[in-house]
N, C-alpha and C. Protein backbone atom coordinates (compact mmCIF):
# COMPACT_ATOMS: atom_id res chain seq x y z
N UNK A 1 16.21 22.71 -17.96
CA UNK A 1 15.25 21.64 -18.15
C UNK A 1 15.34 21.16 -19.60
N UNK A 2 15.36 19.82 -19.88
CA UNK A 2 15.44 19.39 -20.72
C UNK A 2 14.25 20.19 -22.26
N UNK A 3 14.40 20.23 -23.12
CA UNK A 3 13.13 21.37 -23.69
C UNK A 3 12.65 19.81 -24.59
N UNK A 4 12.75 19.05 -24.71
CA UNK A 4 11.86 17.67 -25.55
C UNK A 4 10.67 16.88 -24.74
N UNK A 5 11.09 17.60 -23.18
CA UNK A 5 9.75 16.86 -22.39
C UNK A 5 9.05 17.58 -22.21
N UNK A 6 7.65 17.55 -21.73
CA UNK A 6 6.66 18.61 -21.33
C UNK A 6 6.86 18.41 -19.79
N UNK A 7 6.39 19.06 -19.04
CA UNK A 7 6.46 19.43 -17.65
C UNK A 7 5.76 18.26 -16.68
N UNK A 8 4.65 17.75 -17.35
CA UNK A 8 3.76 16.91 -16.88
C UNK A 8 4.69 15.74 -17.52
N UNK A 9 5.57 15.50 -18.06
CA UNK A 9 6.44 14.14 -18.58
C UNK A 9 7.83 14.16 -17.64
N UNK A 10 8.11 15.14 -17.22
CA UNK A 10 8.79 15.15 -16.29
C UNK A 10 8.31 14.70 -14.87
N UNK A 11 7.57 15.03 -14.23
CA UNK A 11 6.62 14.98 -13.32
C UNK A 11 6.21 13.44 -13.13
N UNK A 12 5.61 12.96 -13.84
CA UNK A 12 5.67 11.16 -14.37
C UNK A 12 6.93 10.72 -14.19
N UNK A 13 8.48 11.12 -15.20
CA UNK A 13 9.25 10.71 -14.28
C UNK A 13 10.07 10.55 -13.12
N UNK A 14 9.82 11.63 -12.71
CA UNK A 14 10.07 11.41 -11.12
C UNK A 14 9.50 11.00 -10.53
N UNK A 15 8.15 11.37 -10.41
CA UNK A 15 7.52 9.81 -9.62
C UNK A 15 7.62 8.52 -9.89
N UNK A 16 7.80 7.99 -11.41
CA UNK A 16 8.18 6.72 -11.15
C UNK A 16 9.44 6.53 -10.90
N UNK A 17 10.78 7.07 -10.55
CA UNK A 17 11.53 7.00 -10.24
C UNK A 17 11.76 7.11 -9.13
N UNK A 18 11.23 7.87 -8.30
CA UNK A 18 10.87 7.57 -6.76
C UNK A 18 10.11 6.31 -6.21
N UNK A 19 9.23 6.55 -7.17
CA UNK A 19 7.99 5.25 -7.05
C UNK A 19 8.86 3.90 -6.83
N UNK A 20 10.05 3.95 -7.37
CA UNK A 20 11.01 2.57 -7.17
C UNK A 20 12.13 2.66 -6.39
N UNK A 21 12.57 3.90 -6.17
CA UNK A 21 12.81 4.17 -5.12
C UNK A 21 13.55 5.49 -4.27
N UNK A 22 12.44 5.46 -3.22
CA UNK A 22 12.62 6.52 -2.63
C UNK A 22 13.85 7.41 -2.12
N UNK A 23 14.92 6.73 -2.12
CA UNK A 23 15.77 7.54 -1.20
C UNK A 23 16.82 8.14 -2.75
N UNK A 24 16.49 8.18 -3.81
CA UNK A 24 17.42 8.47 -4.99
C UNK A 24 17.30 10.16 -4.45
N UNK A 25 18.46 11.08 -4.45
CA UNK A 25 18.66 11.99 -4.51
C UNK A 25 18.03 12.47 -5.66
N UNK A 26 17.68 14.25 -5.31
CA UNK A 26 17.67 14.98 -6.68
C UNK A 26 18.51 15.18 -7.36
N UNK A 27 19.74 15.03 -7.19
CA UNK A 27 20.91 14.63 -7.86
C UNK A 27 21.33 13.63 -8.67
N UNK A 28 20.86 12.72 -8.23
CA UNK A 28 20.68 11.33 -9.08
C UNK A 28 19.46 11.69 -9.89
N UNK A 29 18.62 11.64 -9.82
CA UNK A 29 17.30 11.88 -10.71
C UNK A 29 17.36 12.72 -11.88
N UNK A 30 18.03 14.47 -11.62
CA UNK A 30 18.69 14.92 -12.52
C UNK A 30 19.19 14.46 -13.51
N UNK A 31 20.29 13.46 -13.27
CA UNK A 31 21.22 13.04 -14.34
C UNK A 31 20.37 12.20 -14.67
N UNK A 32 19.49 11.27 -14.48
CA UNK A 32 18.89 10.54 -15.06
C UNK A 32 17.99 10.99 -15.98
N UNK A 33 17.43 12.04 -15.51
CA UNK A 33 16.32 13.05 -16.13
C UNK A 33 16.91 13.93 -17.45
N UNK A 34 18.58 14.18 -17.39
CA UNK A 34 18.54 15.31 -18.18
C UNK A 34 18.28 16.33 -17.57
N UNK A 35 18.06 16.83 -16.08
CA UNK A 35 17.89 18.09 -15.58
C UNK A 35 19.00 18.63 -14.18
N UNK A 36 18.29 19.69 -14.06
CA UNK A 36 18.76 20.70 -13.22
C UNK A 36 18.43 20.05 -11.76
N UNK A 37 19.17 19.93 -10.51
CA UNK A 37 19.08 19.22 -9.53
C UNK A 37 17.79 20.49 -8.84
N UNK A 38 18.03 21.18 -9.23
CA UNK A 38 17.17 22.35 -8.74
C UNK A 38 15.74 22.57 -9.27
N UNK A 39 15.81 22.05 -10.06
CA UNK A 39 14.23 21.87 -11.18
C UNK A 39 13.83 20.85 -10.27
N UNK A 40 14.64 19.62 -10.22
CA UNK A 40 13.95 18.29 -9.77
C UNK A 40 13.27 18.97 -7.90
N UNK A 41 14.03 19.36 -7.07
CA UNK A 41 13.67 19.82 -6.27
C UNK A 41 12.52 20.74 -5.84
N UNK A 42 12.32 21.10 -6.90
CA UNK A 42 11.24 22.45 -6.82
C UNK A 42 10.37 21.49 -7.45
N UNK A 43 10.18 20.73 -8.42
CA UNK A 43 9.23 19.77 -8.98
C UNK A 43 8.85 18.44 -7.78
N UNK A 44 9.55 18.07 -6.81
CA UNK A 44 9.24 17.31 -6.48
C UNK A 44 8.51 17.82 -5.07
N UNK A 45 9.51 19.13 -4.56
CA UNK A 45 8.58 20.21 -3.39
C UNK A 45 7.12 20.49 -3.80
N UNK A 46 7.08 20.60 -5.34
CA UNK A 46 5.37 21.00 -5.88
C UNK A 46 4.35 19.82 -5.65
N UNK A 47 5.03 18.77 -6.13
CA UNK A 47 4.45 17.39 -5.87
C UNK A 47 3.83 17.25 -4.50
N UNK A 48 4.52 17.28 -3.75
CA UNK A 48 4.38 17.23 -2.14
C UNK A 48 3.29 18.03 -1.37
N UNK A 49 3.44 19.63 -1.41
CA UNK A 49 2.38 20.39 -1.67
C UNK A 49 0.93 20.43 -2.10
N UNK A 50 1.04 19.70 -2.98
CA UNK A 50 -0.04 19.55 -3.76
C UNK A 50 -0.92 17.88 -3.71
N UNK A 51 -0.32 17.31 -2.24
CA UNK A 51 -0.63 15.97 -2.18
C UNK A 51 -0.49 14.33 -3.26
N UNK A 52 0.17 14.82 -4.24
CA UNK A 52 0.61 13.92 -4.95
C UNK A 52 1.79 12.87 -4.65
N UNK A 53 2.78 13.49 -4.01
CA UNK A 53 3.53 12.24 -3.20
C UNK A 53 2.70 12.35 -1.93
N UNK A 54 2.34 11.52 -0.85
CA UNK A 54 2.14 11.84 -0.02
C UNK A 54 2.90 10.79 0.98
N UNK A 55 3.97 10.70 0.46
CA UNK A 55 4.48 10.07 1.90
C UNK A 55 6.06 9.26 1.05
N UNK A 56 6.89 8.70 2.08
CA UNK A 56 7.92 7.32 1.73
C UNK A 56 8.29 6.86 2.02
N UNK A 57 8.07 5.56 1.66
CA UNK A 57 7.97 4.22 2.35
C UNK A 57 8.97 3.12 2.48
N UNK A 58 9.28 2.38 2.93
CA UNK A 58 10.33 1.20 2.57
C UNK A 58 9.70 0.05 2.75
N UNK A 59 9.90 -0.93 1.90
CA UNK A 59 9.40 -1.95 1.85
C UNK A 59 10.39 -2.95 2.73
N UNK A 60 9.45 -3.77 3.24
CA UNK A 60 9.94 -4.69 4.35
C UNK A 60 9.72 -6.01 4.15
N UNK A 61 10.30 -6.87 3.98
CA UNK A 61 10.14 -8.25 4.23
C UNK A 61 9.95 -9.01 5.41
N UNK A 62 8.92 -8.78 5.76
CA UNK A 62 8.99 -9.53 7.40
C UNK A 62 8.82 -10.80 7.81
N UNK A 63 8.54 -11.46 6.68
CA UNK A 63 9.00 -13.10 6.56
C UNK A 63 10.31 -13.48 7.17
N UNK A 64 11.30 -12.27 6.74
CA UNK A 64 12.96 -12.71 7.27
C UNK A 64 13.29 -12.10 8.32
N UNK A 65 12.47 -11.38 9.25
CA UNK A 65 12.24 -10.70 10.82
C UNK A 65 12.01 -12.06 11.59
N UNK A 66 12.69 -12.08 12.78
CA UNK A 66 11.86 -12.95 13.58
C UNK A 66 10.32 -12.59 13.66
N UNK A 67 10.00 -11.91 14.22
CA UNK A 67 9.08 -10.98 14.81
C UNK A 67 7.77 -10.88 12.99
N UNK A 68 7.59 -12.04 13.38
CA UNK A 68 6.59 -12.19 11.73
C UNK A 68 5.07 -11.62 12.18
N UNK A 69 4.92 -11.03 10.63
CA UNK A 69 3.02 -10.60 10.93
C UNK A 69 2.29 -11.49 10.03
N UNK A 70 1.20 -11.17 10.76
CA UNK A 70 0.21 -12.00 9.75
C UNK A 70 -0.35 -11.05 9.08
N UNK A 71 -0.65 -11.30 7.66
CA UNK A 71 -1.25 -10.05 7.10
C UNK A 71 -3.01 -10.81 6.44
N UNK A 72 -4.13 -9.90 6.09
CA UNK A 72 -5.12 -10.36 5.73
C UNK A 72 -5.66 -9.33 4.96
N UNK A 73 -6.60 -9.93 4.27
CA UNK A 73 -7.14 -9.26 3.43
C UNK A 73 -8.86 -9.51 2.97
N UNK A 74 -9.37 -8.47 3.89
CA UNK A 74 -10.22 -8.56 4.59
C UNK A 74 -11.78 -7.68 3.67
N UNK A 75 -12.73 -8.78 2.58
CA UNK A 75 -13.74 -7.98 2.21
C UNK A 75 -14.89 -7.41 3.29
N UNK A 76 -15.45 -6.26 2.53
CA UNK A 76 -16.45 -6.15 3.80
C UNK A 76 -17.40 -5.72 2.90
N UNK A 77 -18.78 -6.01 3.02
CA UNK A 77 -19.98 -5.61 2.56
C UNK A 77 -20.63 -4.55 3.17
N UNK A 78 -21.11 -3.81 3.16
CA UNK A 78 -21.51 -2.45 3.77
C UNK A 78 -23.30 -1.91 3.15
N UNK A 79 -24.04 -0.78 4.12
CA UNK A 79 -24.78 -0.25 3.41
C UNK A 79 -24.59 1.18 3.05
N UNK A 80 -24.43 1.60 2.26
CA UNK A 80 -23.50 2.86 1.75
C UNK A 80 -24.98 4.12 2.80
N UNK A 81 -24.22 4.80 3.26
CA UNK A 81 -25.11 5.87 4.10
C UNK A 81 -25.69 7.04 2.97
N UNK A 82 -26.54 7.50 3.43
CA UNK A 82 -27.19 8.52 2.31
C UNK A 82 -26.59 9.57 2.35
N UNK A 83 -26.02 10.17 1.77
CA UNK A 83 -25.11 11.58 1.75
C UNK A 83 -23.61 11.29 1.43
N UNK A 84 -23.23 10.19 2.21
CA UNK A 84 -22.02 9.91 2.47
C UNK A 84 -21.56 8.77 1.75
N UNK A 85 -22.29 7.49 1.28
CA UNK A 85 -22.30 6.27 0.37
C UNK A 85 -21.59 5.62 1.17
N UNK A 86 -20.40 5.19 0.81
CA UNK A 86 -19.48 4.47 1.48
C UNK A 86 -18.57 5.26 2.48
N UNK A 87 -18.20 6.39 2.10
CA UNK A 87 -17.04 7.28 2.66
C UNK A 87 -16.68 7.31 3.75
N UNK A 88 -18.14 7.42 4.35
CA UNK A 88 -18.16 7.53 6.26
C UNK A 88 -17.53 6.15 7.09
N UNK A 89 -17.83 4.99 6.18
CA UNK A 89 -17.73 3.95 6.75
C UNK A 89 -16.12 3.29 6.53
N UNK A 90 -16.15 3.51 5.10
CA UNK A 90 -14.29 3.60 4.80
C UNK A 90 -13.50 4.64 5.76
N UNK A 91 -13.89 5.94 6.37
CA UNK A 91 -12.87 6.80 6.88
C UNK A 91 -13.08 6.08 8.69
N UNK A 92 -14.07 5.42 9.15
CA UNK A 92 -14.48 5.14 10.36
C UNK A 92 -13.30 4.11 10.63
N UNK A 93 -13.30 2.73 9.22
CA UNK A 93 -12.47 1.22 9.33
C UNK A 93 -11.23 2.21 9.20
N UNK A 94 -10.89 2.78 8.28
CA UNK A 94 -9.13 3.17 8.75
C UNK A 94 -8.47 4.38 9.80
N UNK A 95 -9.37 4.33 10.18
CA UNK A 95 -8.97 4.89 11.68
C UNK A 95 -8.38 4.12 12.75
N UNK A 96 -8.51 2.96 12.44
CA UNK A 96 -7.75 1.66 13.50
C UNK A 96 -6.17 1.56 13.15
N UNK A 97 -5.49 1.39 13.96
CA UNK A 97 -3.86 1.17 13.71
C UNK A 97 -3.54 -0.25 13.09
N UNK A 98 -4.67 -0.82 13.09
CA UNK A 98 -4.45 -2.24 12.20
C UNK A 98 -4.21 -2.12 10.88
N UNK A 99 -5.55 -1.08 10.56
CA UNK A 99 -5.57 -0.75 8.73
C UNK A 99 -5.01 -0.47 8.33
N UNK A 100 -3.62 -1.59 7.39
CA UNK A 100 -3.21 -0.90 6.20
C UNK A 100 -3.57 0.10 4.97
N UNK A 101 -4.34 -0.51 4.62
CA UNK A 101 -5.58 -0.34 3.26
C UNK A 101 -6.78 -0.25 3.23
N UNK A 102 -7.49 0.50 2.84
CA UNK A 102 -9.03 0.29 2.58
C UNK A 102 -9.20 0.70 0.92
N UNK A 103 -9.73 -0.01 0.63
CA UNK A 103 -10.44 0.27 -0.67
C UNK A 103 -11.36 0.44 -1.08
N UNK A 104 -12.62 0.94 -2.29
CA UNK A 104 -13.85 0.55 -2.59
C UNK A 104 -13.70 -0.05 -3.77
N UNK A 105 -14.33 -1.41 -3.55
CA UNK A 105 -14.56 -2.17 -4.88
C UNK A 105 -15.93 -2.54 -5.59
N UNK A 106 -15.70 -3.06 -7.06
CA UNK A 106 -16.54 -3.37 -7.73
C UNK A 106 -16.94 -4.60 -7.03
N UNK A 107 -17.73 -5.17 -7.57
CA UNK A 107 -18.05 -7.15 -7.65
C UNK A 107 -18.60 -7.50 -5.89
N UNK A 108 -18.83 -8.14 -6.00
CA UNK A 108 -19.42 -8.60 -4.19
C UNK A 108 -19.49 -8.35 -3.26
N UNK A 109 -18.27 -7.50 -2.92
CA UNK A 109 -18.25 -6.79 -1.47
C UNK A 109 -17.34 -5.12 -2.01
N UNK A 110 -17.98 -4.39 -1.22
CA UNK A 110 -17.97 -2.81 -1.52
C UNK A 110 -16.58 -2.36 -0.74
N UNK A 111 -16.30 -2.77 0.16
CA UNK A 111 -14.63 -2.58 0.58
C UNK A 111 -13.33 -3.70 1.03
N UNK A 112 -12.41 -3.57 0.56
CA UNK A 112 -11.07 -4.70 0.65
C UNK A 112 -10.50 -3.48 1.83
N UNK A 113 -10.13 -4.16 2.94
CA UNK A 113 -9.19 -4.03 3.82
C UNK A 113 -8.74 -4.92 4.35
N UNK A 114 -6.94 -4.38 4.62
CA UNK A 114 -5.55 -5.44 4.42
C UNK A 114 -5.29 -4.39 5.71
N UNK A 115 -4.80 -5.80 6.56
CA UNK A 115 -4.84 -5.25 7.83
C UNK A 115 -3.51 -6.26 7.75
N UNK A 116 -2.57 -6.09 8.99
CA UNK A 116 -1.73 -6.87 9.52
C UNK A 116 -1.64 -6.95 11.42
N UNK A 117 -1.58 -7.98 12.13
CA UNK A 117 -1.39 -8.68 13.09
C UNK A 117 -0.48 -9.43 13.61
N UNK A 118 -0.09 -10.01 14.91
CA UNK A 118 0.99 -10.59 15.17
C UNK A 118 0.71 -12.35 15.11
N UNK A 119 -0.61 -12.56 15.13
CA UNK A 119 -1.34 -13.72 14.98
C UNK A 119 -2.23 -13.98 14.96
N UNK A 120 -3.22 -14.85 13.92
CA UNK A 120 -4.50 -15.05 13.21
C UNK A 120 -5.13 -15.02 14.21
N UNK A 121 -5.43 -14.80 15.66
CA UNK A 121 -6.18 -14.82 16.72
C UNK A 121 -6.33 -13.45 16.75
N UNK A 122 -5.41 -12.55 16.40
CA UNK A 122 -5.64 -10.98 17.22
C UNK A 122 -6.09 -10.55 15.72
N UNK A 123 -5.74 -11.18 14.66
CA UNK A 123 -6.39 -10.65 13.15
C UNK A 123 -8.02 -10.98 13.31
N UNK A 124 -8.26 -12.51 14.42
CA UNK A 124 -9.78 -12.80 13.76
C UNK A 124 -10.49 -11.88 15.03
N UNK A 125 -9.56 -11.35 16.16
CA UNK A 125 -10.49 -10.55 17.41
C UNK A 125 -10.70 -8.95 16.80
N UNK A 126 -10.03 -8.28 15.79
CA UNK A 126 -9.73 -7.81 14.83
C UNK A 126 -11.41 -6.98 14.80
N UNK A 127 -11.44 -8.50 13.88
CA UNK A 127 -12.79 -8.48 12.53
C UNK A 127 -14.20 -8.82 13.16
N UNK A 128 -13.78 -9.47 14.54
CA UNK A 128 -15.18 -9.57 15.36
C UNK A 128 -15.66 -8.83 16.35
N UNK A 129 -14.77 -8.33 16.69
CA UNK A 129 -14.83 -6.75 17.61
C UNK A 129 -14.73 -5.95 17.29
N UNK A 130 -14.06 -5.57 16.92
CA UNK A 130 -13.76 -3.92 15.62
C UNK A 130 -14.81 -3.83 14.54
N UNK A 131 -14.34 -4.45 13.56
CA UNK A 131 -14.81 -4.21 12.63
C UNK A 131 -16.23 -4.54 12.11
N UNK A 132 -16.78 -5.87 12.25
CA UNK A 132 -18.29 -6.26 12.27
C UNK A 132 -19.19 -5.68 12.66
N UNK A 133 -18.59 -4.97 14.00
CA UNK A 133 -19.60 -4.03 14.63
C UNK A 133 -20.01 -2.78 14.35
N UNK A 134 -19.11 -2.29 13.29
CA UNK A 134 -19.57 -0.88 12.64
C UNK A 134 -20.79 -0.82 12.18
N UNK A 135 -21.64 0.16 12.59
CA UNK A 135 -22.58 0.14 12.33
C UNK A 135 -22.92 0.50 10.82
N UNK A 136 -23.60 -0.40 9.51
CA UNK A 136 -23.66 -0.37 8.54
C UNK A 136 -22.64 -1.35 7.72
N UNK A 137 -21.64 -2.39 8.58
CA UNK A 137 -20.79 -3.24 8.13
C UNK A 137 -21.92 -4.93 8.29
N UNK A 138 -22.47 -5.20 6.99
CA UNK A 138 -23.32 -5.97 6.62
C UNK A 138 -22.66 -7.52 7.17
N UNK A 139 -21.61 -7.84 6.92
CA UNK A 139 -20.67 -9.16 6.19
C UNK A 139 -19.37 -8.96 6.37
N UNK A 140 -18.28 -9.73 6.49
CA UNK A 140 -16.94 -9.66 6.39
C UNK A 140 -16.63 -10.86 5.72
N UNK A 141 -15.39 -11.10 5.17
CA UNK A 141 -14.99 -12.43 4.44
C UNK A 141 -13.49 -12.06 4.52
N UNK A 142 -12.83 -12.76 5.80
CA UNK A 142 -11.65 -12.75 6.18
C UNK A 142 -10.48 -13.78 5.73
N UNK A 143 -9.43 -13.31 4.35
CA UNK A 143 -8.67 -14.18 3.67
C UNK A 143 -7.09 -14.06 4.46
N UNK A 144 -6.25 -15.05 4.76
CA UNK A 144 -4.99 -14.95 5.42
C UNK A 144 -4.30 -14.82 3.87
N UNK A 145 -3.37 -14.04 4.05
CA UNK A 145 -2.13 -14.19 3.03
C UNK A 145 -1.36 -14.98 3.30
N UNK A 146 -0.72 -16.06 2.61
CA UNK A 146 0.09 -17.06 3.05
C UNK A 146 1.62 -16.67 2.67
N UNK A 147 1.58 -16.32 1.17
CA UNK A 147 2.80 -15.63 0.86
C UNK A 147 2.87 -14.76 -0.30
N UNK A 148 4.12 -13.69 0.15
CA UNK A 148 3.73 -12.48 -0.98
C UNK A 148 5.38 -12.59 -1.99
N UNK A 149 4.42 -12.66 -3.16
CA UNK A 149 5.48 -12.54 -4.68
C UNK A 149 6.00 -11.71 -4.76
N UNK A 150 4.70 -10.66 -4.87
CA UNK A 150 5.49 -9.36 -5.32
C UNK A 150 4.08 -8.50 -4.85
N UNK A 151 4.85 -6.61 -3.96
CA UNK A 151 4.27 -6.18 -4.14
C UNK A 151 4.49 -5.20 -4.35
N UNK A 152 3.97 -4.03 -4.70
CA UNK A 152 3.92 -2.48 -5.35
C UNK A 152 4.87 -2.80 -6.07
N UNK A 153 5.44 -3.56 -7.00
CA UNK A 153 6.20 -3.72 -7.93
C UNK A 153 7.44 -4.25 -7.80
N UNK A 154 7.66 -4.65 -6.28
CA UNK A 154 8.77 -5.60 -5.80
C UNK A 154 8.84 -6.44 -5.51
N UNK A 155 9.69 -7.74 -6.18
CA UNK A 155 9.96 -8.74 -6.60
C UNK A 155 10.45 -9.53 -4.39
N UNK A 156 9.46 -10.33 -4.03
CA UNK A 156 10.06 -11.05 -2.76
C UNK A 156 10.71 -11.97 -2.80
N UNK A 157 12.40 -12.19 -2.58
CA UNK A 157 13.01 -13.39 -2.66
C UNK A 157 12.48 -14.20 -2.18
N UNK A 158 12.74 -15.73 -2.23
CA UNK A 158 13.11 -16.67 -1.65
C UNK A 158 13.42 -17.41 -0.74
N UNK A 159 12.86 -17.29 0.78
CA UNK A 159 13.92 -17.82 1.60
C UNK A 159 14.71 -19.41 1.23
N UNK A 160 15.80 -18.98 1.93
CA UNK A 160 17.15 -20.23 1.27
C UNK A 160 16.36 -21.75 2.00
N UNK A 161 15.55 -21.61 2.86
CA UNK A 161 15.05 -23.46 3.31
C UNK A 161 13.94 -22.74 2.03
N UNK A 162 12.92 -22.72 1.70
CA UNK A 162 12.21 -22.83 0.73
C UNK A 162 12.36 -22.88 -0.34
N UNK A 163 13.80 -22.62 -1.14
CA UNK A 163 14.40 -22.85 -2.19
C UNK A 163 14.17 -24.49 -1.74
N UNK A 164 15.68 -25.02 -1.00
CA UNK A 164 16.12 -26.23 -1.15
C UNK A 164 14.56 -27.37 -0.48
N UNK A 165 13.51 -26.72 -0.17
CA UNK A 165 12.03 -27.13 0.32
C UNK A 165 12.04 -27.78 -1.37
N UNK A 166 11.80 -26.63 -1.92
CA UNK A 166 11.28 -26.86 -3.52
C UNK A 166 11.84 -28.06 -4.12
N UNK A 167 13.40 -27.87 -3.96
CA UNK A 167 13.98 -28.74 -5.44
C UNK A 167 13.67 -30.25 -5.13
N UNK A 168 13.92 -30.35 -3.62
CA UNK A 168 13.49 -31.84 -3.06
C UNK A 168 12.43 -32.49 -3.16
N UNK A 169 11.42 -31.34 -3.46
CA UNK A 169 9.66 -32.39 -3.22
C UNK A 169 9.57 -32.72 -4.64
């Protein structure tokens, strides 16, 4: 192991080096790291264990799928339960196979959930059957995503008609 990093600086970089992407061998990471393919392994087995990675993912562009989703992003106002605040009601909404995300937020509404669908009809039967009806779900304020830049830190091309869309208008 490299002896200029601390353990917890190692640890940081492998996750962000996974964090960008997942399928890099401990072999690759090593050399990048300055370490032992065997350190990285046992550091990244500890990680795992210990719920800090918990999963890996690939990012998808499904704009360039036939087979397109609609994605939304969905506030919800809530009355936080006594014992439980929000928790009960956040672990209830992502129990659906829709829920990407749930969050708790600051400012106006107490949870953001980002759900995806095959079309704004089964996203809005979604939010009026499912979800409204939870008991203690005050409000909803249902936003469509139209298009995504960038997310978890990846840059979304271009499709080639929306380039030549652009230069023309």
């Amino acid at each position: 192991m490299n002896e200029n990093h601390t353990n917890a600086d190692l640890k940081t970089g492998i996750l962000k080096l996974l964090e960008d992407n997942a399928r890099l061998t401990a072999q690759q990471i090593a050399s990048m790291l300055g370490m032992a393919p065997q350190a990285v392994e046992e550091i990244i087995s500890e990680l795992e264990q210990n719920r800090i990675i918990l999963g890996y993912q690939t990012m998808v562009d499904w704009d360039r799928m036939e087979d397109e989703l609609v994605t939304a992003l969905i506030e919800v106002k809530v009355t936080p339960q006594r014992g439980n605040g929000f928790d009960r009601i956040a672990e209830r909404i992502y129990q659906f196979d829709e829920v990407e995300s749930v969050y708790l937020m600051s400012g106006g509404y107490d949870l953001t959930v980002i759900i995806s669908g095959k079309t704004l009809r089964e996203v809005a039967a979604f939010v009026s059957a499912r979800l409204s009806i939870i008991d203690g779900v005050i409000s909803t304020a249902t936003h469509f995503i139209l298009k995504k830049y960038k997310e978890r830190h990846c840059v979304f091309p271009e499709m080639p008609d929306q380039e030549e869309r652009m230069f023309f208008v």
